[in-house]
Protein backbone atom coordinates (compact mmCIF):
# COMPACT_ATOMS: atom_id res chain seq x y z
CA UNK A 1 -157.88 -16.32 -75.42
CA UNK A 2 -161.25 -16.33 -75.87
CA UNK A 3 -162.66 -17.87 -79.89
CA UNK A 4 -163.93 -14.50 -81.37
CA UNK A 5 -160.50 -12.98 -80.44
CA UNK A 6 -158.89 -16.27 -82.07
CA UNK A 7 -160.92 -16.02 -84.97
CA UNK A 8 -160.56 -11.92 -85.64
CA UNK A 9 -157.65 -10.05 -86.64
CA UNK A 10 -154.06 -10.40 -86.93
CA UNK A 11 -154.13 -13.88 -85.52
CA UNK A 12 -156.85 -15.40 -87.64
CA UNK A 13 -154.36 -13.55 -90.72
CA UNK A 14 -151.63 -15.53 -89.47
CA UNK A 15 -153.38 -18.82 -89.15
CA UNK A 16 -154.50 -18.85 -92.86
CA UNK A 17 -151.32 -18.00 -93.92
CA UNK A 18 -149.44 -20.77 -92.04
CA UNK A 19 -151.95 -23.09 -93.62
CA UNK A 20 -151.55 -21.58 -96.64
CA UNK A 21 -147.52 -22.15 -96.30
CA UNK A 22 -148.23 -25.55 -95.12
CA UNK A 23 -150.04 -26.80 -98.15
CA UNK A 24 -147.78 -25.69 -101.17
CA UNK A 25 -144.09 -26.68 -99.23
CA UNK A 26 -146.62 -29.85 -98.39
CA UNK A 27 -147.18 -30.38 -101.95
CA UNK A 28 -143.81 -29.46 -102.92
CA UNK A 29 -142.33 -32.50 -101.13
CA UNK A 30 -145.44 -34.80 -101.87
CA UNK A 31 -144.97 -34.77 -105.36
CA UNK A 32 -141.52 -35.50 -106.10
CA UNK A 33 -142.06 -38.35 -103.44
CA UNK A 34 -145.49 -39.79 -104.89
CA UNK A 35 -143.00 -40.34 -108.30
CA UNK A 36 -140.20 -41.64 -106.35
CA UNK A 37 -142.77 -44.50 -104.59
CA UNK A 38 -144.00 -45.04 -107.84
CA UNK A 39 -140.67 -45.67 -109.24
CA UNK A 40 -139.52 -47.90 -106.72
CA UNK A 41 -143.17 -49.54 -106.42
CA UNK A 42 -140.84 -53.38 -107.04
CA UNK A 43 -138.36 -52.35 -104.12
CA UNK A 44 -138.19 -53.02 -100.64
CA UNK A 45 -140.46 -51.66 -98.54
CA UNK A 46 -137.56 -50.38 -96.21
CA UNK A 47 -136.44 -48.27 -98.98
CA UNK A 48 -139.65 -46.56 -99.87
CA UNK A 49 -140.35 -46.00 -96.01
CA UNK A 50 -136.67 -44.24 -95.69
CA UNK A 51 -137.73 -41.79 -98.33
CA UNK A 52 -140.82 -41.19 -96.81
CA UNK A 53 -138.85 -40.20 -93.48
CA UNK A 54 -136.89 -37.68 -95.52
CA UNK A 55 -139.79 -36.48 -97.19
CA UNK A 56 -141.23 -35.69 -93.81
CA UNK A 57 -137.69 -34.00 -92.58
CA UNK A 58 -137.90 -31.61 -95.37
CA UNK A 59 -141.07 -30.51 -94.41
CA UNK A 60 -139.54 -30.15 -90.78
CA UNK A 61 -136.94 -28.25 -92.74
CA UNK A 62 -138.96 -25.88 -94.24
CA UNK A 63 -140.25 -24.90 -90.72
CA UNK A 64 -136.81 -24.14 -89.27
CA UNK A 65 -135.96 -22.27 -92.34
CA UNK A 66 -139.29 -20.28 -92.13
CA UNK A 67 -137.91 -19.24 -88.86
CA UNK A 68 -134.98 -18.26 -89.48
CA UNK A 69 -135.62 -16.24 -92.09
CA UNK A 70 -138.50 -14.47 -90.21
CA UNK A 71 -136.32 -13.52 -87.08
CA UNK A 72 -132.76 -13.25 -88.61
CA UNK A 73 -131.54 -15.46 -86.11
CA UNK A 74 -130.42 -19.15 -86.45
CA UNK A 75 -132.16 -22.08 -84.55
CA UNK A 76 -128.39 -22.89 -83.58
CA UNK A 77 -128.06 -19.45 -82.06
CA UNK A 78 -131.36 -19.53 -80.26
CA UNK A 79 -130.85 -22.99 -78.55
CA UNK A 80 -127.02 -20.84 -77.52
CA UNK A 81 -128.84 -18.66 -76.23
CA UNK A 82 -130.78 -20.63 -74.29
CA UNK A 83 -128.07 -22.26 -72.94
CA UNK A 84 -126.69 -19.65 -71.31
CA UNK A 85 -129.37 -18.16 -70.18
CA UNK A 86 -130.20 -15.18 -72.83
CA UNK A 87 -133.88 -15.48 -73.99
C-alpha cells in the first residue's frame, strides 16, 4: 500500500478513530489506576505492579470486546472456527 493511499480515505478514517478509541478506554483505565497507586503509595511494590497488569488486561479487554461487538461473532467462536478449519 503505497502512503497517499494510507493516508486518504476510508483507511486514514479508521486510523483516527482507533486512536481516538484508544485514548478515552486508555484514560478510562488510567485514572481509576493513577488513584489506586496513589492509595497504596505505602504498599508493596508487588501489589501496585499486579494492578498495573490488570489495568493493562482491561485495556486488552476492551479490544476483544470492540471486536466482538463489530462482527457479531465471539473471539471464542472465531478461534472454533479456526480450529476446524472454517475461516
Amino acid at each position: 500500500m503505497t502512503a497517499p493511499a494510507l493516508f486518504s480515505g476510508q483507511s486514514f478514517v479508521a486510523l483516527g478513530w482507533a486512536l481516538f478509541h484508544f485514548l478515552w478506554q486508555g484514560a478510562l483505565v488510567a485514572g481509576p489506576l493513577g488513584a489506586l497507586q496513589w492509595l497504596l503509595r505505602n504498599r508493596t511494590p508487588a501489589l501496585r505492579y499486579a494492578l498495573a497488569c490488570g489495568a493493562l488486561a482491561t485495556t486488552a479487554d476492551f479490544a476483544r470486546r470492540a471486536k466482538e461487538r463489530d462482527s457479531g461473532v465471539t473471539v471464542d467462536e472465531l478461534v472454533s472456527m479456526r480450529i476446524h478449519g472454517r475461516d
